[in-house]
Protein backbone atom coordinates (compact mmCIF):
# COMPACT_ATOMS: atom_id res chain seq x y z
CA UNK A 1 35.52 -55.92 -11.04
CA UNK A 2 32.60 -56.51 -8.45
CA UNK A 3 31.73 -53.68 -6.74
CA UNK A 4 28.77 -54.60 -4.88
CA UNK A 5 29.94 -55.35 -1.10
CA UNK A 6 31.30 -51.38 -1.31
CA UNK A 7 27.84 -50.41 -2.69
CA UNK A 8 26.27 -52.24 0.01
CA UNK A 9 28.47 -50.95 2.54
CA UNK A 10 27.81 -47.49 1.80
CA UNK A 11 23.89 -47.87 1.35
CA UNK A 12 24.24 -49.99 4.83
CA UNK A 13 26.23 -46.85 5.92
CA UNK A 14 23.24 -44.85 5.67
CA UNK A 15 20.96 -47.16 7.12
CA UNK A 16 23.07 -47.68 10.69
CA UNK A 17 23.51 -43.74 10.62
CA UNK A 18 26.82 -43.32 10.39
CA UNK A 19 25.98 -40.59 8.13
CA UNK A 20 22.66 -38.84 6.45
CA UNK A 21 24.38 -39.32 2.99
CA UNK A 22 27.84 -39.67 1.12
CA UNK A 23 29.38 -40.15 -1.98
CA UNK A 24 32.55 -42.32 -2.65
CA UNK A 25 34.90 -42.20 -5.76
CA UNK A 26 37.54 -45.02 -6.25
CA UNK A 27 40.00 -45.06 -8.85
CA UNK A 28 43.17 -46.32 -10.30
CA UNK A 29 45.05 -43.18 -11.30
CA UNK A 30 42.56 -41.48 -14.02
CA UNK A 31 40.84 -44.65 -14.39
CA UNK A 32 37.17 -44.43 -12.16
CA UNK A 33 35.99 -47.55 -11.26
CA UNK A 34 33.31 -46.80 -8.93
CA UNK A 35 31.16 -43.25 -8.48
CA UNK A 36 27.85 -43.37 -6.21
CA UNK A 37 26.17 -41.09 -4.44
CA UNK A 38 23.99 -42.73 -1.00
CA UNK A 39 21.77 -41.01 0.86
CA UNK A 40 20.35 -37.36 1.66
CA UNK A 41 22.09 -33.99 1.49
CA UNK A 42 20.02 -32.29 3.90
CA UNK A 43 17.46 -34.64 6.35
CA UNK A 44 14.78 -31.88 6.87
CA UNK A 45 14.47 -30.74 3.16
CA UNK A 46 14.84 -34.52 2.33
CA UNK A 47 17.26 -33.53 -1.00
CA UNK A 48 18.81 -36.63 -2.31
CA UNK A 49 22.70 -36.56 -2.32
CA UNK A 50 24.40 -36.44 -5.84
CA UNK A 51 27.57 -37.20 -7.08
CA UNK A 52 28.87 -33.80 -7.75
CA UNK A 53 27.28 -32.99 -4.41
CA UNK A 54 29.50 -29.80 -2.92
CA UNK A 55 30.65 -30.83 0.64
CA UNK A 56 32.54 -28.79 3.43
CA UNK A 57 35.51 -30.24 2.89
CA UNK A 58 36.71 -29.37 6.49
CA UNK A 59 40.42 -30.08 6.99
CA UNK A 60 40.93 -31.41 3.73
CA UNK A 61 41.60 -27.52 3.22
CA UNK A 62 44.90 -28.17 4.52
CA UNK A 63 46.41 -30.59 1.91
CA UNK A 64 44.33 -29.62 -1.23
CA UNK A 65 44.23 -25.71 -0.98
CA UNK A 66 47.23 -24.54 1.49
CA UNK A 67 49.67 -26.79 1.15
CA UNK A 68 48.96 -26.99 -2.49
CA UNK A 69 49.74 -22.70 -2.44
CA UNK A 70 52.76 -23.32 -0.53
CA UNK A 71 54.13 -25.97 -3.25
CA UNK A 72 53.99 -23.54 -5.80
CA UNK A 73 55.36 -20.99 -3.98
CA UNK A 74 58.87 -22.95 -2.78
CA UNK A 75 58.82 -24.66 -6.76
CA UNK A 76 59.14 -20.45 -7.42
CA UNK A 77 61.75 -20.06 -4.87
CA UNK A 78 59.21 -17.14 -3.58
CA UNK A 79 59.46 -19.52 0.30
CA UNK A 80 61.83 -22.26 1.34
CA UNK A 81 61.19 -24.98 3.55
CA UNK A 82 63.84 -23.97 6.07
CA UNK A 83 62.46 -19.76 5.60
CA UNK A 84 61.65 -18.49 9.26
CA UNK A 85 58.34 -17.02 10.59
CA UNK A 86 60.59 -13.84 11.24
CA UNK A 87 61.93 -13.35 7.52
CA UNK A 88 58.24 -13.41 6.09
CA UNK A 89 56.48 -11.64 9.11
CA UNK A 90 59.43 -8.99 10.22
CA UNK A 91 58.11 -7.38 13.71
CA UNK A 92 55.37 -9.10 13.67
CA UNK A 93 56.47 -12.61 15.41
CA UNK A 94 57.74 -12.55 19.06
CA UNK A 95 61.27 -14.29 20.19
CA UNK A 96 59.87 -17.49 20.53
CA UNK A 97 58.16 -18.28 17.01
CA UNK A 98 60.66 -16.02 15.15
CA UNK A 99 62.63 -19.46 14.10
CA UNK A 100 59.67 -21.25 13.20
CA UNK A 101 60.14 -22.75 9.39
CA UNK A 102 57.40 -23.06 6.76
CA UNK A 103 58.68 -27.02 7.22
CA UNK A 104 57.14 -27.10 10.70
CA UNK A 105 54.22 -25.24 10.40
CA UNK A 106 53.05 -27.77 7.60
CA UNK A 107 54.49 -30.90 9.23
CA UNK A 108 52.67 -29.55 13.00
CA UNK A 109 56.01 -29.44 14.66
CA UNK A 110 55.91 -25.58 15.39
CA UNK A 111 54.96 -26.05 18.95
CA UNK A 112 51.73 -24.74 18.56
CA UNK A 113 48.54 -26.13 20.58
CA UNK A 114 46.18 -27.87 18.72
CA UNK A 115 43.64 -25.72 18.67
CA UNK A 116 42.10 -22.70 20.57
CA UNK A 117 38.41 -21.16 20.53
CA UNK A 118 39.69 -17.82 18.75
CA UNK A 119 35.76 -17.40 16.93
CA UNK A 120 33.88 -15.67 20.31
CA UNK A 121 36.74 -13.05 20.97
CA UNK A 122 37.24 -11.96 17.07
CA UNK A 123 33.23 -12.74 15.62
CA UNK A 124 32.17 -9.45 16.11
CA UNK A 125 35.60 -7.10 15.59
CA UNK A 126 36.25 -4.98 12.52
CA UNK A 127 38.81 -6.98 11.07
CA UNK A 128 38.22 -10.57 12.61
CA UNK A 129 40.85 -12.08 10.09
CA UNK A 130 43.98 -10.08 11.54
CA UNK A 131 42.24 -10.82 14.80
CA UNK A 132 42.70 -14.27 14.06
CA UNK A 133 46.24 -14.10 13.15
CA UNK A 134 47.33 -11.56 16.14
CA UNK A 135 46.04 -14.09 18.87
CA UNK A 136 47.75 -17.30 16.95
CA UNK A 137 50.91 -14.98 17.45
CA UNK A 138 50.39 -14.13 20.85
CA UNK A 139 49.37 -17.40 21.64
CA UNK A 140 51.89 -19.56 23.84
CA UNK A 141 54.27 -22.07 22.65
CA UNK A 142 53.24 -25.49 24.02
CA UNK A 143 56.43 -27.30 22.76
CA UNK A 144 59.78 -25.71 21.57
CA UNK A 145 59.79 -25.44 17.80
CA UNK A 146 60.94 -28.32 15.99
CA UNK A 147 60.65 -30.72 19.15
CA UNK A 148 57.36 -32.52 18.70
CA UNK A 149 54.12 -33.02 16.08
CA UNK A 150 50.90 -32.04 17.65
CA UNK A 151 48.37 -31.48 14.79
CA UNK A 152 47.37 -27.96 14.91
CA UNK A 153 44.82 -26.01 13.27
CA UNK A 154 46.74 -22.34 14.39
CA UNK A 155 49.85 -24.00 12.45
CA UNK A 156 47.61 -23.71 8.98
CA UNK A 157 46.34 -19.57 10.01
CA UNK A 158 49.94 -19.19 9.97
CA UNK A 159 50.49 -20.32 6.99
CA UNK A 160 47.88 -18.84 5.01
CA UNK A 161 48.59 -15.11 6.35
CA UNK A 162 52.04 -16.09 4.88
CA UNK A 163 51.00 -17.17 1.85
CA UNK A 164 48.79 -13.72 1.48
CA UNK A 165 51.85 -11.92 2.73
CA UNK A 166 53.68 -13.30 0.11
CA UNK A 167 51.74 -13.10 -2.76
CA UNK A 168 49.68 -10.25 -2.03
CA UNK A 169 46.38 -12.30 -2.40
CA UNK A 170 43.84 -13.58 -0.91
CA UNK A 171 44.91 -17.59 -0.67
CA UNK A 172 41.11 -18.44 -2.37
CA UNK A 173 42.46 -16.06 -5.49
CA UNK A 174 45.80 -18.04 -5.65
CA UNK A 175 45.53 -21.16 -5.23
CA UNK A 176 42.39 -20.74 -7.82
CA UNK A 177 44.18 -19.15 -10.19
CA UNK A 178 47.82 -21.26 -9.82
CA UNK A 179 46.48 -24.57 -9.41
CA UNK A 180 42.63 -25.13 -9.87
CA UNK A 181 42.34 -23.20 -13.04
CA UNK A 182 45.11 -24.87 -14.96
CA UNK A 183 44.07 -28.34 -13.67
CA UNK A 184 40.56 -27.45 -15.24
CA UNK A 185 38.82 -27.55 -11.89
CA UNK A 186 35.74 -25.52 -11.20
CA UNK A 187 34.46 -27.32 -8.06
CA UNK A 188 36.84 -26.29 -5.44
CA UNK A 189 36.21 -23.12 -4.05
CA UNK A 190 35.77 -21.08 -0.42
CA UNK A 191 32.61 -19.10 0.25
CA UNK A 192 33.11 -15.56 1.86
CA UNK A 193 30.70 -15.03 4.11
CA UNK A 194 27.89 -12.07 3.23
CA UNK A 195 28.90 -13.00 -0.52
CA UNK A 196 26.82 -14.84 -3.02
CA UNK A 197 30.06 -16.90 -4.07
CA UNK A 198 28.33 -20.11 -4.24
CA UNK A 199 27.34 -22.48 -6.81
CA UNK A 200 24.69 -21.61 -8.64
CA UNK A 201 22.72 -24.97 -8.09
CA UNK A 202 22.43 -24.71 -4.17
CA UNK A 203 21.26 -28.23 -4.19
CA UNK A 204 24.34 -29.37 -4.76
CA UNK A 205 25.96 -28.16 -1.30
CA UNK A 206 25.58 -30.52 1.41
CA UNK A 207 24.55 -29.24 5.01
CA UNK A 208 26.25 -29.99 8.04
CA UNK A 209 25.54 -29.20 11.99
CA UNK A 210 22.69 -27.64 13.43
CA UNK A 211 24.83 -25.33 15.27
CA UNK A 212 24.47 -23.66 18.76
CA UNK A 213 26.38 -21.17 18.68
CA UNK A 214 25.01 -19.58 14.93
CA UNK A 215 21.62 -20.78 15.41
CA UNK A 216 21.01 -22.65 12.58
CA UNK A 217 21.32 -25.72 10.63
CA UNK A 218 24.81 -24.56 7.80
CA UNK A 219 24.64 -25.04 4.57
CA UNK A 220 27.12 -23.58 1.74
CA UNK A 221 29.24 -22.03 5.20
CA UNK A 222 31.78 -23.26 6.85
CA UNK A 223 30.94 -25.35 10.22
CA UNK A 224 34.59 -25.08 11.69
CA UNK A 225 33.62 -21.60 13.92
CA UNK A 226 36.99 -19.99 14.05
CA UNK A 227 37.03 -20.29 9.89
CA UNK A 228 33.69 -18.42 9.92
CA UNK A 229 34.22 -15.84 12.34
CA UNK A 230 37.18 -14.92 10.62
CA UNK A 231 35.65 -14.36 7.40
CA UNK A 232 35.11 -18.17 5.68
CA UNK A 233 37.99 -18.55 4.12
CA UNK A 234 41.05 -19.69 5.94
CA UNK A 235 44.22 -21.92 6.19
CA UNK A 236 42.90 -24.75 8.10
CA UNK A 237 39.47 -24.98 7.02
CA UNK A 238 36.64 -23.00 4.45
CA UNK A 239 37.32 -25.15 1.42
CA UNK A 240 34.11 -26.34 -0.29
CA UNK A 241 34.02 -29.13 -2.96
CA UNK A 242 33.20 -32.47 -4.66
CA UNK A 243 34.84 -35.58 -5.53
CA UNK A 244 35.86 -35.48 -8.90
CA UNK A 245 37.57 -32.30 -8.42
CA UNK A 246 39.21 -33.79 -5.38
CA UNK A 247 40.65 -37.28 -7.81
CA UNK A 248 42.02 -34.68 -10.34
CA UNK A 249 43.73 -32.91 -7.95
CA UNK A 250 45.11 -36.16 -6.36
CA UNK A 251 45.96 -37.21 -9.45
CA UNK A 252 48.17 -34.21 -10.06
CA UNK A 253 49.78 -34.38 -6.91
CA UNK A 254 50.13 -37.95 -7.13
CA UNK A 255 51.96 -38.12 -10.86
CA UNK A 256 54.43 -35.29 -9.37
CA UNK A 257 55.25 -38.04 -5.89
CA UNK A 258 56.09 -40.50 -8.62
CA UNK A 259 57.97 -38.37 -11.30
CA UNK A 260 55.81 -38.19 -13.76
CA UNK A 261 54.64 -35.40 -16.48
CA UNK A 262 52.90 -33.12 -14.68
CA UNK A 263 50.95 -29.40 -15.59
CA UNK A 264 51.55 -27.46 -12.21
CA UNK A 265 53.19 -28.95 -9.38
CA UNK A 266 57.39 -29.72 -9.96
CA UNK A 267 57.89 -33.20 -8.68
CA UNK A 268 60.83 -32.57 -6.51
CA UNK A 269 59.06 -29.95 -4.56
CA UNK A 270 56.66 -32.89 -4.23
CA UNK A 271 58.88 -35.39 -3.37
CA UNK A 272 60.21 -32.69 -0.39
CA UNK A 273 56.45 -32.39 0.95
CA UNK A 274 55.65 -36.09 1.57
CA UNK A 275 59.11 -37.31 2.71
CA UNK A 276 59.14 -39.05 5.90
CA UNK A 277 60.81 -38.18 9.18
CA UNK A 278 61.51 -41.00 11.60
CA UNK A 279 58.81 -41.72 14.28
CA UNK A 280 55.87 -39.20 12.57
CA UNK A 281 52.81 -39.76 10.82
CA UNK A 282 52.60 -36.11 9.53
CA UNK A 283 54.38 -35.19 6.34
CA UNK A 284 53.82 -31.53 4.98
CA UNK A 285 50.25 -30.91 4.58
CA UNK A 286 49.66 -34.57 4.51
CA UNK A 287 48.99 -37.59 6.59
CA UNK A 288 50.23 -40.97 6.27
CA UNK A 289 48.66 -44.26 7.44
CA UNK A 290 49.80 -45.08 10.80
CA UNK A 291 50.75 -48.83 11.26
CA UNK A 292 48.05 -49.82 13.00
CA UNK A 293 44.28 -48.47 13.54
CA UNK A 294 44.33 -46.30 10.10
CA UNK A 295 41.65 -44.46 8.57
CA UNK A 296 42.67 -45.81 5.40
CA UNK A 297 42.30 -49.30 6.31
CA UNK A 298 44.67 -52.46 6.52
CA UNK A 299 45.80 -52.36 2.52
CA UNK A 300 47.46 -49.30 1.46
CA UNK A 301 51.19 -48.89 0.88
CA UNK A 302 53.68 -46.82 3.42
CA UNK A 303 53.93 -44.04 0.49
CA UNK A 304 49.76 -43.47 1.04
CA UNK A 305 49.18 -39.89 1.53
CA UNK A 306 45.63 -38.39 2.27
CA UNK A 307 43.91 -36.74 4.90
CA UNK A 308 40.41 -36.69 6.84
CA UNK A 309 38.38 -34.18 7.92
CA UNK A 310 36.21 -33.36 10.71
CA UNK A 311 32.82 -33.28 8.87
CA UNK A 312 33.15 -36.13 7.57
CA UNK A 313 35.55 -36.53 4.41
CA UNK A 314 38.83 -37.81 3.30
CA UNK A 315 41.01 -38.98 0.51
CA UNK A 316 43.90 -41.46 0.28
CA UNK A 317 45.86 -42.06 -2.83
CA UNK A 318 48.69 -44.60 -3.19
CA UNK A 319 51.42 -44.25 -5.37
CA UNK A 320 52.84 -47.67 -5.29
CA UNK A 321 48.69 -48.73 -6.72
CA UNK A 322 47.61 -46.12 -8.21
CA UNK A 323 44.70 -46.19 -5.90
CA UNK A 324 43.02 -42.92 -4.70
CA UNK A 325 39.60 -43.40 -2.56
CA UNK A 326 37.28 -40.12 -2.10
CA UNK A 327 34.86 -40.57 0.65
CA UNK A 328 32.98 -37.49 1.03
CA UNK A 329 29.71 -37.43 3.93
CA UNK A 330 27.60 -35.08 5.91
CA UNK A 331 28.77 -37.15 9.53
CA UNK A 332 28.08 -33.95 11.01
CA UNK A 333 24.79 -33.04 10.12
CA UNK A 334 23.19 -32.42 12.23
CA UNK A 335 25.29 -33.26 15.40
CA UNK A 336 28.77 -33.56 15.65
CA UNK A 337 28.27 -36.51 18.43
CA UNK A 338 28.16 -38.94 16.09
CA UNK A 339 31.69 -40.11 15.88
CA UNK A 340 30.39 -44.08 13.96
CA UNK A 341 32.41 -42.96 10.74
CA UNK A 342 35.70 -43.70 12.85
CA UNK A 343 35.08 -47.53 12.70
CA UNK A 344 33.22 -47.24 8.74
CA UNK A 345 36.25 -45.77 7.48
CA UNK A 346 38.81 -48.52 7.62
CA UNK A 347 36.00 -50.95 6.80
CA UNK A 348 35.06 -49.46 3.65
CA UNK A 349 38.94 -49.05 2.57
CA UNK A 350 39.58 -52.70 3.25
CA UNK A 351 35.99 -53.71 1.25
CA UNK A 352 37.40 -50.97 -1.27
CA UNK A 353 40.80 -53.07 -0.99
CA UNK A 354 39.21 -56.58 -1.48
CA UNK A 355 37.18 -55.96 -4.75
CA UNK A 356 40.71 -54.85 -6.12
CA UNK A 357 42.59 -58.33 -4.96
């Protein structure tokens, strides 16, 4: 297989700046066909990006950490789907989100905004976590529940201070020690802040924005604010880690979509999270291509699940192939203006897609 237009794309990548550095991992179910690393890890230290390179994995929390807690915990029969904000949260949810289901919190049809600058009002309280979950409760309903998917960030607090309701743990300790451990992955992990929980090779994390608002250029915490004022490690964002531990996660998730042996996740649970709903692009804790204008290019089947996120990552995997693309980059570092990875991204998934055909 030639794989020499992607490796040019990528190194080109890094000469038009549409990021500092990146590293992509293609492959056909366990099968890797092409691992690089491109570029720099941090610009002013001038560190050279490697392949197991530790990245803020931004929104990609969402599929690969919370969702991933939430399977486990409906395969257990601990949640349901169709349980209600009120039966998990008792006097804690007002009238109108006491009928919110697990089901629309992960598919972003809860009715919740967006998202909402939470990080200046909780930063500097005692317990900026519960903070963080109080004003998502006291926040107002934009849509009626059920009604309409707006993607939302507040959905995915929810949803972790359910799954550490539930379980009694922090969701870092669970989904570590239900999923990551016995899938043999090290590299995915979230980084309390004030704690020396980080690798012990710093190199290896990746740095993102120079930010205002903390002062400094971030690397090994998390650049989504309301994540780090709440602690680092949240729902929605916090998760930290590198590609192959991203493809052997996919790969797990991706054998229980298509009925095969799997070691944690129960297929039919599976086949429940990425089952379509007519006119959305959202399934639970996953996106989809949309028919025209995707991220993941021109190529991939209608079964694709993945998801991007905001500094700069995302992964696609497709059942119906086999195919699962990592593409993991600093976009932000060290300003979040540049927004040229939103035209790179379907190029290098159709390149991706040609040296296959």
């Amino acid at each position: 297989m030639n794989c020499n237009p992607v490796y040019d794309m990528m190194a080109q990548g890094v000469a038009d700046g549409v990021f500092p550095g990146g590293v992509l991992l293609c492959a056909r179910g366990s099968d890797i066909f092409f691992f690089e690393a491109f570029g720099l890890a941090d610009l002013a230290q001038k560190r050279q990006m490697k392949k197991d390179a530790v990245f803020d994995l931004a929104s990609l929390t969402k599929p690969l950490a919370t969702s991933a807690a939430m399977m486990v915990l409906v395969q257990e029969g601990r949640l349901g789907l169709h349980t209600c904000l009120a039966e998990v949260l008792p006097g804690a949810v007002a009238p109108d989100k006491a009928k919110i289901t697990m089901e629309m919190l992960l598919r972003h049809t809860s009715g919740l905004p967006a998202h909402r600058a939470f990080h200046p009002i909780i930063a500097d309280l005692a317990d900026p976590g519960q903070a963080l979950i109080d004003a998502v409760l006291a926040e107002p309903l934009e849509n009626s529940p059920g009604s309409r998917q707006v993607y939302s960030d507040l959905g995915f607090m929810l949803l972790c201070h359910v799954i550490e309701t539930v379980t009694q743990q922090g969701l870092d300790q669970f989904v570590r020690d239900r999923v990551y451990t016995p899938l043999g992955i090290r590299d995915l992990f979230f980084i309390h802040l004030g704690t020396k929980d980080v690798p012990k090779d710093r190199d290896r994390l990746v740095s993102t924005r120079n930010c205002p608002w903390r002062g400094r250029v971030l690397t090994g915490e998390v650049e989504d604010e309301n994540a780090w004022a709440a602690g680092g490690a949240q729902g929605h964002a916090g998760l930290f880690g590198d590609a192959l531990s991203i493809h052997t996660l996919c790969l797990e998730i991706m054998q229980a979509i298509e009925q095969q042996p799997t070691r944690v996740l129960d297929p039919a649970t599976a086949a429940a999270f990425v089952k379509k709903y007519p006119g959305q692009t959202l399934v639970a804790g996953f996106d989809t291509p949309s028919r025209t204008g995707s991220s993941a290019g021109r190529f991939f089947s209608s079964r694709t699940v993945g998801h991007l996120g905001f500094t700069g990552t995302s992964f696609w995997m497709d059942p119906d192939s086999g195919l699962v693309v990592v593409l993991l980059t600093n976009r932000v570092h060290p300003s979040r203006s540049n927004q040229k990875i939103k035209k790179f991204r379907p190029a290098v998934h159709d390149c991706i897609a040609g040296c296959l055909r």
